[in-house]
C-alpha atoms as a PDB file:
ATOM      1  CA  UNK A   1      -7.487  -5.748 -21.605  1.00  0.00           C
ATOM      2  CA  UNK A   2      -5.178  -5.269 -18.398  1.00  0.00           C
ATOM      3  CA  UNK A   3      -6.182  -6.128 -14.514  1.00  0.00           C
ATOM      4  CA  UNK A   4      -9.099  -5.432 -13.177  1.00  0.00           C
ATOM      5  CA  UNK A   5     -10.350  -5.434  -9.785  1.00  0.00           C
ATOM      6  CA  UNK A   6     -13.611  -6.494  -8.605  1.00  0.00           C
ATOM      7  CA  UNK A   7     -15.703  -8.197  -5.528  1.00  0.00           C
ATOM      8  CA  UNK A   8     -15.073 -11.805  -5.067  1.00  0.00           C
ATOM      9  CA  UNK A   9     -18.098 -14.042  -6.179  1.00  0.00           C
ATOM     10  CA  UNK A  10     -18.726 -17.313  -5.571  1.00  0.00           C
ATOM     11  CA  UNK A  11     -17.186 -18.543  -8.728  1.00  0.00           C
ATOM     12  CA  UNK A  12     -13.819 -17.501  -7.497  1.00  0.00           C
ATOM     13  CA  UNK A  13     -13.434 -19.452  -4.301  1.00  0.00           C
ATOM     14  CA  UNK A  14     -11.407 -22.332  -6.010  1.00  0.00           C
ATOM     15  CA  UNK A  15      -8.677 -19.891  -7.817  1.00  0.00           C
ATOM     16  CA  UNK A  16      -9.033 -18.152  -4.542  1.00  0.00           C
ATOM     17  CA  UNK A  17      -7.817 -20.715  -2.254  1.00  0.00           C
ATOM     18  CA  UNK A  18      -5.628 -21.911  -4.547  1.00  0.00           C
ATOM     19  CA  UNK A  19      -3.708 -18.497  -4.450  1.00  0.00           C
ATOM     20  CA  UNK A  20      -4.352 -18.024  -0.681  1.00  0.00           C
ATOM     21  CA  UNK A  21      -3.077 -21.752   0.311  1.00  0.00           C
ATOM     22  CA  UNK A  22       0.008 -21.106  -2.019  1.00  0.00           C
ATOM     23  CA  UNK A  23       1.082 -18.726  -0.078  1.00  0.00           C
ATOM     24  CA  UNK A  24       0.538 -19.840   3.234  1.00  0.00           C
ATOM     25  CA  UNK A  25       2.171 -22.750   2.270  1.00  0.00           C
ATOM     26  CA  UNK A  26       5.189 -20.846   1.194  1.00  0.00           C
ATOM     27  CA  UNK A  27       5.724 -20.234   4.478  1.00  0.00           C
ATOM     28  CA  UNK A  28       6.876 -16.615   3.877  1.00  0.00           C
ATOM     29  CA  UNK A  29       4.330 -13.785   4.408  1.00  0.00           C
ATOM     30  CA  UNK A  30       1.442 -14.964   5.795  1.00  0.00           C
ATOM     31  CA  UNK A  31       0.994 -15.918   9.919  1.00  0.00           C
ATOM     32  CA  UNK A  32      -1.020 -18.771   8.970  1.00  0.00           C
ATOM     33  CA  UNK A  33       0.155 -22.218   9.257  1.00  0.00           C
ATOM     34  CA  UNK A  34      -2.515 -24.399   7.370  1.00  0.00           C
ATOM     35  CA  UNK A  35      -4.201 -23.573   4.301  1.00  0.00           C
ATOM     36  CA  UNK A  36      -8.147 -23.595   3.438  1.00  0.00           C
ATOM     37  CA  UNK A  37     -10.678 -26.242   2.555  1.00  0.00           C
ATOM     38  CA  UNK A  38     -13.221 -25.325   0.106  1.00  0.00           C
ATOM     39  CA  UNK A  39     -16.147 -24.872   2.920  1.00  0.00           C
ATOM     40  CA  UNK A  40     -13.576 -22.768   4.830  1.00  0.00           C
ATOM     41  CA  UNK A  41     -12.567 -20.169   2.082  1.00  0.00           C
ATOM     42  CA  UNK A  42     -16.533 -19.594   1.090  1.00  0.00           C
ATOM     43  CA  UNK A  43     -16.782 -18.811   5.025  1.00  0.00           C
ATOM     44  CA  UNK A  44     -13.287 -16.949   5.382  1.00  0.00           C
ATOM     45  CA  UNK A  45     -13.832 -15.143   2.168  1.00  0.00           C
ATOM     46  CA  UNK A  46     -17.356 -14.017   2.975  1.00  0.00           C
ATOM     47  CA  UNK A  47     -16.716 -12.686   6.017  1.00  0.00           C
ATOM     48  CA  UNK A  48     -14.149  -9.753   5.324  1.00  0.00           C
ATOM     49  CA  UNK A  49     -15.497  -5.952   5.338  1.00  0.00           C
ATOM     50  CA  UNK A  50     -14.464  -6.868   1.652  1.00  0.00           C
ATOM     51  CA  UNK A  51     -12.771  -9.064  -0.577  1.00  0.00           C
ATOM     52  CA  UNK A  52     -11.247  -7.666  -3.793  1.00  0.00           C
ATOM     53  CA  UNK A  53     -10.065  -9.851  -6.309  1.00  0.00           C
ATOM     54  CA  UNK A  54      -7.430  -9.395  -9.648  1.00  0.00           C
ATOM     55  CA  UNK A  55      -8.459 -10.544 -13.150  1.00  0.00           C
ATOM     56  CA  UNK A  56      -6.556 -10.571 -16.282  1.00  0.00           C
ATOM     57  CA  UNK A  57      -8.606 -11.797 -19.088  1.00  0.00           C
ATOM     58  CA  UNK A  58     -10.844 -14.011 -17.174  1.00  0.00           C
ATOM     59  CA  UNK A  59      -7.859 -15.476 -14.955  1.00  0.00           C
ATOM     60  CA  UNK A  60      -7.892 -14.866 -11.673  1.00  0.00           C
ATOM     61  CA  UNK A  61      -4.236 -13.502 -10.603  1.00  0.00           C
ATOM     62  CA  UNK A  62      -4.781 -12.145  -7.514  1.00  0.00           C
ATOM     63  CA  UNK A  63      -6.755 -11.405  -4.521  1.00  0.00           C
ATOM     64  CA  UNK A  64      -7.302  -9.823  -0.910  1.00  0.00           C
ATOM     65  CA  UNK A  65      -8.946  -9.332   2.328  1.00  0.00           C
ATOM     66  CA  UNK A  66      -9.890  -6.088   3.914  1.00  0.00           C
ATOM     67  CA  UNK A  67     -11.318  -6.154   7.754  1.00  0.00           C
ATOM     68  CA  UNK A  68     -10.936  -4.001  10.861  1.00  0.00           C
ATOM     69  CA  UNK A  69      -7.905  -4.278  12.714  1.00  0.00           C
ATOM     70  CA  UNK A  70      -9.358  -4.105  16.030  1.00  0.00           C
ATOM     71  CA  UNK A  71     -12.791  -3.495  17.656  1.00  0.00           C
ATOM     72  CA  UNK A  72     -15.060  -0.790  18.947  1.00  0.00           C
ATOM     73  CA  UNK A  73     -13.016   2.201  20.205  1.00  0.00           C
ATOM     74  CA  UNK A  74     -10.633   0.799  17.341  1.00  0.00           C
ATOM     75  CA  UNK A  75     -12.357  -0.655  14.886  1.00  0.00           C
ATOM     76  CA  UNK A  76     -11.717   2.924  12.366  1.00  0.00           C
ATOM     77  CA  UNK A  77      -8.406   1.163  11.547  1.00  0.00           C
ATOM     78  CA  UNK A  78      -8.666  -1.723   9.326  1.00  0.00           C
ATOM     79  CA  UNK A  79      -6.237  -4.591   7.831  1.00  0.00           C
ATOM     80  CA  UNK A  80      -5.784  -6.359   4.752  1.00  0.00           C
ATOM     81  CA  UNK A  81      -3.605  -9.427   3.076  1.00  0.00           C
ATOM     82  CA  UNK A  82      -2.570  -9.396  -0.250  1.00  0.00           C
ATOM     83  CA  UNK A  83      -1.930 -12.358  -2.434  1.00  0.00           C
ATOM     84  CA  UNK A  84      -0.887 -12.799  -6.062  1.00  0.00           C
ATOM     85  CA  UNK A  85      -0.591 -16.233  -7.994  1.00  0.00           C
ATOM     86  CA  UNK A  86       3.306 -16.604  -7.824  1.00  0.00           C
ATOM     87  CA  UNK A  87       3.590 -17.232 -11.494  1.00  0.00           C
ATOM     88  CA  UNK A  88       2.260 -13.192 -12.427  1.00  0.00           C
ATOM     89  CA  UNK A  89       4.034 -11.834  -9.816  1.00  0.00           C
ATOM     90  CA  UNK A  90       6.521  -8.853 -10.589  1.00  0.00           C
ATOM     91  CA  UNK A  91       3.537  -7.357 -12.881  1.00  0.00           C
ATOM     92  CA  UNK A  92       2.157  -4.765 -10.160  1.00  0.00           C
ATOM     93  CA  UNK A  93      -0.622  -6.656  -9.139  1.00  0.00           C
ATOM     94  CA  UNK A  94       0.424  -6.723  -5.568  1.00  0.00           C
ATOM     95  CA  UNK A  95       0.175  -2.780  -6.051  1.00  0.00           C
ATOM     96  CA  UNK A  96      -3.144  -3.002  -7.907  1.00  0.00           C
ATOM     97  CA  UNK A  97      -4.596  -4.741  -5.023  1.00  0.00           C
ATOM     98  CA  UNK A  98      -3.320  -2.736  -1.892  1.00  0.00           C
ATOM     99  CA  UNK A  99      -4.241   0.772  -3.660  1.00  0.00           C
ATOM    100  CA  UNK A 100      -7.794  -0.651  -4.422  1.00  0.00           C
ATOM    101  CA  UNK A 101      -8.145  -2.276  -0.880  1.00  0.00           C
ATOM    102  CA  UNK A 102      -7.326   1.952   0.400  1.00  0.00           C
ATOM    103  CA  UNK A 103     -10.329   3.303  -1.680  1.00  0.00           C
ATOM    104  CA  UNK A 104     -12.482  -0.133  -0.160  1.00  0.00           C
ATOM    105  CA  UNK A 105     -11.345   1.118   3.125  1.00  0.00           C
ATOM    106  CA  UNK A 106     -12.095   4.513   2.799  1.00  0.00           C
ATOM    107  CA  UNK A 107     -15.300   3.792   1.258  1.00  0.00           C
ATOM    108  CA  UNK A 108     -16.203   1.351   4.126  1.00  0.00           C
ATOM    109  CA  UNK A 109     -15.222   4.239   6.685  1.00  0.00           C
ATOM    110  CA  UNK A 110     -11.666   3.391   7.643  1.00  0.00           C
ATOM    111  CA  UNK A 111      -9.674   6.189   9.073  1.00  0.00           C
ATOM    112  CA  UNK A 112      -6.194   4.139   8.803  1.00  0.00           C
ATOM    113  CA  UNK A 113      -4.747   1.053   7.777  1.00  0.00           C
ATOM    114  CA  UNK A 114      -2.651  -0.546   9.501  1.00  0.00           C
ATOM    115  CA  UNK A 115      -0.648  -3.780   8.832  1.00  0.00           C
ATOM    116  CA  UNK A 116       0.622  -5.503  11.943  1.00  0.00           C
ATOM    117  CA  UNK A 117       3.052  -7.616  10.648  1.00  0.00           C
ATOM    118  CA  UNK A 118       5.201  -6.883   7.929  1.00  0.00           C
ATOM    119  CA  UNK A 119       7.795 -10.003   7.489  1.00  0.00           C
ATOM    120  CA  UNK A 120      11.189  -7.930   6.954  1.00  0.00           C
ATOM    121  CA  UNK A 121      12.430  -9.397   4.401  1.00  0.00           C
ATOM    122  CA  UNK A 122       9.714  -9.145   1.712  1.00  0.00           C
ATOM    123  CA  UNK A 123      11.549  -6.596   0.316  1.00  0.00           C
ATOM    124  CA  UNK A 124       8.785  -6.043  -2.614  1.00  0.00           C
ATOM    125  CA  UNK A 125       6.170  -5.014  -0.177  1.00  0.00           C
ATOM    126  CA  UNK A 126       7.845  -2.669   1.847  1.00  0.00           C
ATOM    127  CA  UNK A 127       9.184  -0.990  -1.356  1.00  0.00           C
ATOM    128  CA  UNK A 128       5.475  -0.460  -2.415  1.00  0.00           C
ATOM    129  CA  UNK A 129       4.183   0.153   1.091  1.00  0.00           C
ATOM    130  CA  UNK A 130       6.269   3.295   1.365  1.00  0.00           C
ATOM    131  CA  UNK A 131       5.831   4.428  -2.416  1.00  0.00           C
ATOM    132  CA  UNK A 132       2.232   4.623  -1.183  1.00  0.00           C
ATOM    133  CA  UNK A 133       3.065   6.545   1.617  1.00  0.00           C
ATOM    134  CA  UNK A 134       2.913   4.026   4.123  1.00  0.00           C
ATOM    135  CA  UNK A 135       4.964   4.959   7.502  1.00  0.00           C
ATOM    136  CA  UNK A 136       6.926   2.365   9.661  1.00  0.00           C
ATOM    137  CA  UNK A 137       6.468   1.949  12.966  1.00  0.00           C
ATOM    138  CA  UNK A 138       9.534   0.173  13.709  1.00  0.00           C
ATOM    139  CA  UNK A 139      10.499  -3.369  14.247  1.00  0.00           C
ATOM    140  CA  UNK A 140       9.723  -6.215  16.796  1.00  0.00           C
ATOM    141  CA  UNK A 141      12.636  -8.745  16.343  1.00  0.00           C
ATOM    142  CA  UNK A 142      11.716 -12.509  15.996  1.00  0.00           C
ATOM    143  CA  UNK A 143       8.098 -11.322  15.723  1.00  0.00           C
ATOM    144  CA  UNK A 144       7.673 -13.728  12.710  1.00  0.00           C
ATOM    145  CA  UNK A 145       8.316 -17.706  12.621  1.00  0.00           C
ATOM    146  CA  UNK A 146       9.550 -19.411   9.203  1.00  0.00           C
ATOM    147  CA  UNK A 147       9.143 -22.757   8.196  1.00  0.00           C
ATOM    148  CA  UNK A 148      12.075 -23.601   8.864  1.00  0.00           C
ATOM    149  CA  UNK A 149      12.084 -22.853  12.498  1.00  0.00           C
ATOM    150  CA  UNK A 150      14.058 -19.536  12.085  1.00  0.00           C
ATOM    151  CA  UNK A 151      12.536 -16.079  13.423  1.00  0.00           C
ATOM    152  CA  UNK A 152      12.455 -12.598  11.557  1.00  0.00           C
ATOM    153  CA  UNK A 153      11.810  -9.202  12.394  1.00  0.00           C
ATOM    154  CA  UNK A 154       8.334  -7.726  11.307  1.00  0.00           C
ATOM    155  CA  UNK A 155       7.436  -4.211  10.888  1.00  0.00           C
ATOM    156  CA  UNK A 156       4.105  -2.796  11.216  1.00  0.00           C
ATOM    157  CA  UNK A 157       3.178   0.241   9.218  1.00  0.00           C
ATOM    158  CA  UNK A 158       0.099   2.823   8.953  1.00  0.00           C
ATOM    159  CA  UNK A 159      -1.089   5.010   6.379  1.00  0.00           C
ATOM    160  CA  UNK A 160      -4.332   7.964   7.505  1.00  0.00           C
ATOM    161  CA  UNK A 161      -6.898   7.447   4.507  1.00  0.00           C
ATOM    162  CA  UNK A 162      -8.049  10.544   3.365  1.00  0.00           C
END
């Protein structure tokens, strides 16, 4: 049957998290430090310009968040986290999800997306960011704190949705 991408609904919020919390407790990608409680993923989830979810054969494998980047004068340029469960990952979900989240953001009347922070060495994503056509803006050293206390670069990129 393959992936397919949808809304999030209600029934999702517990494979949600699950995915989400994973990987914020991985300590790896995502800024966040402490995962989500049940109440706090309906509220977080809800309250994105759109979240798109991954599902392969009723499973949920992946998920993310699309919202603007900034406000008024730049609130045309929107963001968006990915996350895939970690045991399907390597399958081109990740890419499934960020080329879906660019036709959400187009159809919610982004002009760009922009991620801000772009830890360095996840390798996978920049691959895909720039397959996509996604430019780099450069690098801001330390701009990203491990677990373990270390800092690494980040790179924000952009892509113009047209």
């Amino acid at each position: 049957m393959g992936i397919v991408m949808r809304e999030f609904s209600d029934n999702d919020l517990g494979a949600m998290a699950s995915i989400w919390n994973h990987v914020v407790m991985e300590g790896k990608y995502f800024p966040q430090e402490n995962g989500l409680s049940m109440t706090e993923a309906a509220v977080f989830f809800a309250e994105q310009s759109f979240t798109g979810v991954a599902e392969e054969d009723g499973v949920l494998v992946g998920l993310y968040i699309l919202h603007p980047n900034n406000i008024e004068r730049c609130g045309h340029i929107a963001n968006a986290s990915y996350a895939v469960k970690e045991d399907q990952r390597g399958k081109r979900i990740g890419e499934k999800l960020v080329v879906h989240s660019l036709e959400m953001a187009k159809q919610a009347g982004f002009r760009i997306m922009q991620f801000n922070a772009v830890v360095a060495n996840n390798k996978g994503a920049i691959h895909l960011y720039k397959k996509l056509g996604f430019k780099e803006l450069g690098t801001i050293p330390g701009g990203f704190k491990m677990d373990d206390g270390s800092f690494v670069d980040i790179m924000p990129f952009y892509l113009e949705l047209t």
